[in-house]
C-alpha atoms as a PDB file:
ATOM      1  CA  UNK A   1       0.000   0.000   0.000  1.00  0.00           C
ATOM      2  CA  UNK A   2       1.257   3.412  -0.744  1.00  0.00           C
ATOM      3  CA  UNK A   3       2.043   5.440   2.221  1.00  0.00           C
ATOM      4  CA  UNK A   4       1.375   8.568   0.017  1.00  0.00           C
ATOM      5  CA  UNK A   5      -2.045   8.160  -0.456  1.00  0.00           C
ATOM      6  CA  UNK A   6      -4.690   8.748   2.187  1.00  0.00           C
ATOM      7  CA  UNK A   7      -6.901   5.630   3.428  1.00  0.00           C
ATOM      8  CA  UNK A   8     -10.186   6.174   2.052  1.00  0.00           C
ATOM      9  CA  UNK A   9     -12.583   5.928   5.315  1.00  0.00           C
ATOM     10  CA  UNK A  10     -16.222   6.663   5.280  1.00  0.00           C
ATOM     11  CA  UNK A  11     -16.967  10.202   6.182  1.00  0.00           C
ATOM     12  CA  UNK A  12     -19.852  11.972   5.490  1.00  0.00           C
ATOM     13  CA  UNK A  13     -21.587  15.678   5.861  1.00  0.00           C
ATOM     14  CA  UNK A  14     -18.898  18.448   7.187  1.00  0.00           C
ATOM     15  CA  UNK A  15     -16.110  16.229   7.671  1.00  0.00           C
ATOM     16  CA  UNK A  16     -15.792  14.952   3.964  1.00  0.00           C
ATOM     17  CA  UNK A  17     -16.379  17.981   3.008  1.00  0.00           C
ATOM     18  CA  UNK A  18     -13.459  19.729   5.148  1.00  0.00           C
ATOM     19  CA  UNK A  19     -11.194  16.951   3.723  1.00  0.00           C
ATOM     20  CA  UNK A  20     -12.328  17.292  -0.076  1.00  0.00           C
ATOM     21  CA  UNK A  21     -11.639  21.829   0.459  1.00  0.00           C
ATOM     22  CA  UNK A  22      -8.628  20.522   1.843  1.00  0.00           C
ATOM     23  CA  UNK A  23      -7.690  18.203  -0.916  1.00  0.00           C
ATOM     24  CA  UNK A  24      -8.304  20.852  -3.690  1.00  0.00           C
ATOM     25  CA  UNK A  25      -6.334  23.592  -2.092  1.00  0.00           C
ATOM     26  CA  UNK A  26      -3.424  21.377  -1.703  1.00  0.00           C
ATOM     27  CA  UNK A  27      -3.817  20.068  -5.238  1.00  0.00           C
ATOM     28  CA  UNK A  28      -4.270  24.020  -6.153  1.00  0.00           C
ATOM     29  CA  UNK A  29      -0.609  24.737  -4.627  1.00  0.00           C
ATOM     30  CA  UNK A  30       1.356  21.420  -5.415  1.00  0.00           C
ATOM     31  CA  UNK A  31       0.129  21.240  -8.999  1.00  0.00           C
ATOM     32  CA  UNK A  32      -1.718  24.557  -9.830  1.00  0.00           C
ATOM     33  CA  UNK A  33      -5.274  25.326 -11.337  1.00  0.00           C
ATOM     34  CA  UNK A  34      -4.795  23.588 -15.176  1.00  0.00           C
ATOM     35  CA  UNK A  35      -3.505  19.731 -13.359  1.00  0.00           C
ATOM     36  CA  UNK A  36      -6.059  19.543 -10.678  1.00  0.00           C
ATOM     37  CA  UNK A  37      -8.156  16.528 -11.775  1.00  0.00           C
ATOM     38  CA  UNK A  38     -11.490  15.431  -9.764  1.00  0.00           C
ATOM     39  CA  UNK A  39      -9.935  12.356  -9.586  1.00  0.00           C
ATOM     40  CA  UNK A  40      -6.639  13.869  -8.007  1.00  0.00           C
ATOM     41  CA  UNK A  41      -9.145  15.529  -5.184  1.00  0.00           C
ATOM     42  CA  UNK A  42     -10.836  12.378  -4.637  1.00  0.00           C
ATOM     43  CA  UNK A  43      -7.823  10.383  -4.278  1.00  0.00           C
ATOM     44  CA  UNK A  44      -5.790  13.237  -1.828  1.00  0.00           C
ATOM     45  CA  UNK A  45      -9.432  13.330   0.483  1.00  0.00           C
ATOM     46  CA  UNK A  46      -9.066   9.461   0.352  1.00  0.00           C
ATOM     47  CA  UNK A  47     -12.801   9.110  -1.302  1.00  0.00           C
ATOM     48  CA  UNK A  48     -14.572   8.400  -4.109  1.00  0.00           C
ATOM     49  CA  UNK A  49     -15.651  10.407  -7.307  1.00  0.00           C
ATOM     50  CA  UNK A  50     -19.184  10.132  -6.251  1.00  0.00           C
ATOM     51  CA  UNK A  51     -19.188  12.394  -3.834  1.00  0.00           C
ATOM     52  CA  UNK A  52     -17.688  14.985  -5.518  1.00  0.00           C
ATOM     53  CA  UNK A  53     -19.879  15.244  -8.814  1.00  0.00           C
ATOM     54  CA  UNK A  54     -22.880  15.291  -6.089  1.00  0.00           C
ATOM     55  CA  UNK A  55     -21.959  18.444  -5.161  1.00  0.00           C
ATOM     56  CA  UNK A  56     -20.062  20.288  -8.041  1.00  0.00           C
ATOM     57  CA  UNK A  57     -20.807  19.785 -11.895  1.00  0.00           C
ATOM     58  CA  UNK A  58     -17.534  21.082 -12.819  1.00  0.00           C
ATOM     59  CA  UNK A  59     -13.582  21.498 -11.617  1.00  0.00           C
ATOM     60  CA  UNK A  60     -14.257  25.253 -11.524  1.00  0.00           C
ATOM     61  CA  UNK A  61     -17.477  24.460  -9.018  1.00  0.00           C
ATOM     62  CA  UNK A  62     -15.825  22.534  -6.492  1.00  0.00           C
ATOM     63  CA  UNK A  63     -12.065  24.889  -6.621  1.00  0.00           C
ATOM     64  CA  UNK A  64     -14.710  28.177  -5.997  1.00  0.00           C
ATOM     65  CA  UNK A  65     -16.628  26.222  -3.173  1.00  0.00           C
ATOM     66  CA  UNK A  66     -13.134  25.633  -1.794  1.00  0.00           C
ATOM     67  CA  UNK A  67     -11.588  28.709  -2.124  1.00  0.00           C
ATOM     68  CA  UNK A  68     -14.946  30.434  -0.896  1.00  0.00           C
ATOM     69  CA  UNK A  69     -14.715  27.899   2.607  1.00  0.00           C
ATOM     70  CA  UNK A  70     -10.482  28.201   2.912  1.00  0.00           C
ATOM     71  CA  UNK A  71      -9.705  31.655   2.012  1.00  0.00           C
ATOM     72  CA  UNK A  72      -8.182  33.740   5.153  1.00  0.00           C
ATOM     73  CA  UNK A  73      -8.466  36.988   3.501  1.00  0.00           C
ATOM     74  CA  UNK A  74     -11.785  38.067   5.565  1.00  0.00           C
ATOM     75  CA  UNK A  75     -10.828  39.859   8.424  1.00  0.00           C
ATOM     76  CA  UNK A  76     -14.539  41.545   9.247  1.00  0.00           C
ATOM     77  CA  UNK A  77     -12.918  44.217  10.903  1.00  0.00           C
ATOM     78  CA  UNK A  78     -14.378  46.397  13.310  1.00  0.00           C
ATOM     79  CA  UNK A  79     -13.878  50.206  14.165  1.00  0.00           C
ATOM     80  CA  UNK A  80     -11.572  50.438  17.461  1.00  0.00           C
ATOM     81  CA  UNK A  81     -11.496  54.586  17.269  1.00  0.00           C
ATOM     82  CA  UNK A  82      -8.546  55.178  15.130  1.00  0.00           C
ATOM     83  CA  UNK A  83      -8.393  54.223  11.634  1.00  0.00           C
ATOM     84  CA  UNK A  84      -4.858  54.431  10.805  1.00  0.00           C
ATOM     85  CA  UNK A  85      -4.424  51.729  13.337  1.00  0.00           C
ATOM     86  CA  UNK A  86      -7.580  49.409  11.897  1.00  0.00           C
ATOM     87  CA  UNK A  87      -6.678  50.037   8.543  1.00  0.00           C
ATOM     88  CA  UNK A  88      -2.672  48.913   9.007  1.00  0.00           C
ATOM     89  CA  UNK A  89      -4.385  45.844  11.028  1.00  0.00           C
ATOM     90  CA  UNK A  90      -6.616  45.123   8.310  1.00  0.00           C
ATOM     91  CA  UNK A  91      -3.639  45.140   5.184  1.00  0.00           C
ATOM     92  CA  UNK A  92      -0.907  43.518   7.871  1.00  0.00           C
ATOM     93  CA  UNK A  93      -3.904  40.180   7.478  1.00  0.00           C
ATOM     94  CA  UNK A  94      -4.309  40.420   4.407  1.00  0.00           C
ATOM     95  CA  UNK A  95      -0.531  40.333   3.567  1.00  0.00           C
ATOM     96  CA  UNK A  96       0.077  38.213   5.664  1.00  0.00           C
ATOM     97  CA  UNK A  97      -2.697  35.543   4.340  1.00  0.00           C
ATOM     98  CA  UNK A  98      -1.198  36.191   0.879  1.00  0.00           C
ATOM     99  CA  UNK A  99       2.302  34.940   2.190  1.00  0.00           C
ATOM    100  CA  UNK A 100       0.690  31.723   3.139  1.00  0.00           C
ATOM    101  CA  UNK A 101       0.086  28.637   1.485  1.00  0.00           C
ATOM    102  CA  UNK A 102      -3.572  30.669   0.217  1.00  0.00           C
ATOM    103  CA  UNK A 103      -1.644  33.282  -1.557  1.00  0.00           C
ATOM    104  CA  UNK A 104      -0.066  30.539  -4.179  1.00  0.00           C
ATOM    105  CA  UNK A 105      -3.465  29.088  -4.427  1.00  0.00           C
ATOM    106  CA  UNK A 106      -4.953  32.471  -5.222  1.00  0.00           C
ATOM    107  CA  UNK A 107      -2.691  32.816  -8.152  1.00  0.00           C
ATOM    108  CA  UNK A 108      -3.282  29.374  -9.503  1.00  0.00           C
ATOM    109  CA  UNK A 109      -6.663  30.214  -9.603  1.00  0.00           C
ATOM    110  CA  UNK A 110      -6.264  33.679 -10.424  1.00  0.00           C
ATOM    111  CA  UNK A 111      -3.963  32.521 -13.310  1.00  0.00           C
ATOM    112  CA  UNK A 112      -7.100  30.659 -15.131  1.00  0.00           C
ATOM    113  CA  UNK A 113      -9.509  33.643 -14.964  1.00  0.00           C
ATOM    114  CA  UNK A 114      -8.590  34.942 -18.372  1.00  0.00           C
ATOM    115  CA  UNK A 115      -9.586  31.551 -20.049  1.00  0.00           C
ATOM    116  CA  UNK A 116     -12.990  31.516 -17.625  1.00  0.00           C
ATOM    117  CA  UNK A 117     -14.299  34.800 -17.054  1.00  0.00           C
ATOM    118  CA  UNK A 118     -16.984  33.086 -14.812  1.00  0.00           C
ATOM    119  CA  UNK A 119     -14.074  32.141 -12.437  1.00  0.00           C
ATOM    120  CA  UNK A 120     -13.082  36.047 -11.776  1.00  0.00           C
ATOM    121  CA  UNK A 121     -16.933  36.604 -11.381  1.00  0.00           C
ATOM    122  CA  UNK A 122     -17.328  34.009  -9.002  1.00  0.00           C
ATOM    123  CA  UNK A 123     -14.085  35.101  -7.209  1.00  0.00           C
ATOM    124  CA  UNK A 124     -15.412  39.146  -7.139  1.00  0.00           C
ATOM    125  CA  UNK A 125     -18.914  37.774  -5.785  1.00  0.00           C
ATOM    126  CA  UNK A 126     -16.684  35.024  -3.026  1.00  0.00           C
ATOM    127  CA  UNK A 127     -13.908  36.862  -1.795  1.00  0.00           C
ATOM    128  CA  UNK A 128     -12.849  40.522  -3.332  1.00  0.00           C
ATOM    129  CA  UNK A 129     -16.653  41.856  -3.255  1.00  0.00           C
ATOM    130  CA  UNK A 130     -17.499  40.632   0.106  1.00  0.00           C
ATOM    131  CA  UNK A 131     -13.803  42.351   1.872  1.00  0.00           C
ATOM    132  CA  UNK A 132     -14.876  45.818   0.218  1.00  0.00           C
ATOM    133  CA  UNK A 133     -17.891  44.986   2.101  1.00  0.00           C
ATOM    134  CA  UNK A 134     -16.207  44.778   5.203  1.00  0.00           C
ATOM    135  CA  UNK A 135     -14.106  47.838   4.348  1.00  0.00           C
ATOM    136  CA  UNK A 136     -16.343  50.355   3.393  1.00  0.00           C
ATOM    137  CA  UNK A 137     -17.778  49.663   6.892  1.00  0.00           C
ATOM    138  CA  UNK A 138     -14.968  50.098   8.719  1.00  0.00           C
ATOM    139  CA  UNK A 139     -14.755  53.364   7.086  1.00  0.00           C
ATOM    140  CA  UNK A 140     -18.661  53.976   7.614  1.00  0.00           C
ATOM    141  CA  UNK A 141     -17.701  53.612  10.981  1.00  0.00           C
ATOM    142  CA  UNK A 142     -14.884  55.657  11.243  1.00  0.00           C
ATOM    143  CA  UNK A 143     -17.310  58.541   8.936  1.00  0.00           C
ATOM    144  CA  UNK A 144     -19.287  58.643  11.632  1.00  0.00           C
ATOM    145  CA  UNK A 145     -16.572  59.234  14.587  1.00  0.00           C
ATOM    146  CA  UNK A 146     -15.875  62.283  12.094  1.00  0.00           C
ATOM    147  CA  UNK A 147     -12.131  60.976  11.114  1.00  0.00           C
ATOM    148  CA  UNK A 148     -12.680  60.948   7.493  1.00  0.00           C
ATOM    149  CA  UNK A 149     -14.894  62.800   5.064  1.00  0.00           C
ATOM    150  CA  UNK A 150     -18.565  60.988   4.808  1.00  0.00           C
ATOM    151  CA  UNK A 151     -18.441  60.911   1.360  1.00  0.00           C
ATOM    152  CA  UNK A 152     -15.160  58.786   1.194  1.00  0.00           C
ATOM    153  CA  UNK A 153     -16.937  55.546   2.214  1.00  0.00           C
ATOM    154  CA  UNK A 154     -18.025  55.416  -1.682  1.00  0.00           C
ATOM    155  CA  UNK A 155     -15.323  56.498  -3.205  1.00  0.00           C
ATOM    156  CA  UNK A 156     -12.894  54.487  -5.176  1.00  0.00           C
ATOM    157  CA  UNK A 157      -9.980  54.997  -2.351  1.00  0.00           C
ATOM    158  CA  UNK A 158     -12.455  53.405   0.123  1.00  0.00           C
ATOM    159  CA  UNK A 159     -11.036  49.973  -1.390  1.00  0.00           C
ATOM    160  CA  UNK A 160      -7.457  50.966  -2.815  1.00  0.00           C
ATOM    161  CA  UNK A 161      -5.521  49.933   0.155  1.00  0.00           C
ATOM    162  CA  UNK A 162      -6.614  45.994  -0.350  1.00  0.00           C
ATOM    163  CA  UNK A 163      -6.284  46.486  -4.007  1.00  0.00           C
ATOM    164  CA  UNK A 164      -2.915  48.033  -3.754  1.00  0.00           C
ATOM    165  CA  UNK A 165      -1.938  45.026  -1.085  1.00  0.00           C
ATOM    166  CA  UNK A 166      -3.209  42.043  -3.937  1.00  0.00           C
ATOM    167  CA  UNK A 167      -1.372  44.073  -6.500  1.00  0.00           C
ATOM    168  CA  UNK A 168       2.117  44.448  -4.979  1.00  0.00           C
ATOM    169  CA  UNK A 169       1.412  40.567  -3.862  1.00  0.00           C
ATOM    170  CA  UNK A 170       0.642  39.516  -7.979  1.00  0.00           C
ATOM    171  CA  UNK A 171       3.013  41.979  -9.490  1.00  0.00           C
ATOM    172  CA  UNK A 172       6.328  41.266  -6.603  1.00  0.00           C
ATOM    173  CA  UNK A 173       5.237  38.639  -4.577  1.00  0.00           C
ATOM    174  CA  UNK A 174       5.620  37.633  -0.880  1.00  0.00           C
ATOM    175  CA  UNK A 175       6.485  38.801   1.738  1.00  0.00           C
ATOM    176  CA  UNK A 176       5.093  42.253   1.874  1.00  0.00           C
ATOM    177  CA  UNK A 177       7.484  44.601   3.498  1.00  0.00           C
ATOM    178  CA  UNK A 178       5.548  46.453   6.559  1.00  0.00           C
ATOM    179  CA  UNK A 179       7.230  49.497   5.246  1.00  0.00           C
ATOM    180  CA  UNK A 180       4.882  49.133   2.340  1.00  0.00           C
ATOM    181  CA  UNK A 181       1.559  48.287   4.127  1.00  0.00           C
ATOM    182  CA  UNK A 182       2.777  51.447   6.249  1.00  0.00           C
ATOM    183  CA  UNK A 183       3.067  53.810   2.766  1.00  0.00           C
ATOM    184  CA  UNK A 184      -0.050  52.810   1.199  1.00  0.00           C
ATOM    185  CA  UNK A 185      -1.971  53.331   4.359  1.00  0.00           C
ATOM    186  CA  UNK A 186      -0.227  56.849   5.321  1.00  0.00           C
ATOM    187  CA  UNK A 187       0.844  58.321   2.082  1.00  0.00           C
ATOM    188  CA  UNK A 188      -2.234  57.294  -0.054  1.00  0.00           C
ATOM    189  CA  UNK A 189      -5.217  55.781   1.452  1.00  0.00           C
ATOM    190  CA  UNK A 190      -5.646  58.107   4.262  1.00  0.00           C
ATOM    191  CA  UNK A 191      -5.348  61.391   2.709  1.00  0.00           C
ATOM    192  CA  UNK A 192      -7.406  59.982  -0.088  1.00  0.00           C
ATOM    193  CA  UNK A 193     -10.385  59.555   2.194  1.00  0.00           C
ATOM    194  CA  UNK A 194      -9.504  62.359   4.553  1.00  0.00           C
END
């Protein structure tokens, strides 16, 4: 028997499906996006086929479903009084999510959207839509405490610092210098919104 492989073993409900979002994101960052195989998922979550094409139609089904359960990116960040201080909190998890194993699998996903332009929709409406979300209350929040301008919140700077964050990560890669998160929060998000 090969040690490699996982023991198939009868799960069912949460638990297989914990090990089969587990399975594709480690498929995602050994192999990338275009040799991740159902059959490859099935065989690294030690199950069957079957239980995979009862929940996802197609490859690009089950890799969003995973992505959308396994992605650390979500902070959900709440106003403490001073922005600065959120805001450098809020990029410093971000980057440092990217630097993980998620940040390859990100770009191995991210790397297919230009083939499947209803992977980048699904990814907007999983994880970039629902983090401006969570920004642009932070900033709602921190509107209201009168420490930036009201009409900031829906402005295109309200969501530049996380863009600016997945672009250095895409364009240089990881690590993300704190000198950087530091700049894009003082030098242009800030006096952007103030």
């Amino acid at each position: 028997m090969d040690s490699a492989q996982p023991v198939r073993t009868r799960r069912r409900g949460e638990d297989l499906l914990r090990a089969i979002h587990s399975a594709v994101l480690g498929e995602l960052a050994d192999v990338s996006y275009g040799n991740l195989t159902m059959e490859s998922v099935a065989a690294r979550a030690g199950c069957g086929k079957a239980p995979l094409y009862r929940r996802w139609k197609t490859k690009d089904d089950m890799v969003l479903d995973a992505v959308r359960h396994g992605f650390p990116l979500r902070a959900g960040p709440t106003y403490t009084g001073n922005l600065r201080d959120d805001l450098l909190a809020l990029l410093r998890g971000m980057a440092a999510g990217l630097a993980g194993p998620f940040g390859g699998i990100l770009r191995a996903v991210l790397s297919e959207t230009h083939r499947r332009p209803a992977l980048m929709t699904a990814l907007h409406e999983s994880i970039f839509d629902p983090r401006a979300v969570d920004m642009r209350a932070l900033l709602r929040a921190a509107a209201a405490a009168g420490e930036i301008r009201a009409d900031a919140v829906h402005s295109p700077a309200a969501t530049l610092g996380p863009e600016l964050v997945m672009f250095r990560f895409l364009t240089e890669g990881t690590p993300l210098p704190d000198t950087t998160i530091t700049e894009i929060v003082d030098d242009i998000v800030l006096p952007l919104l103030s």
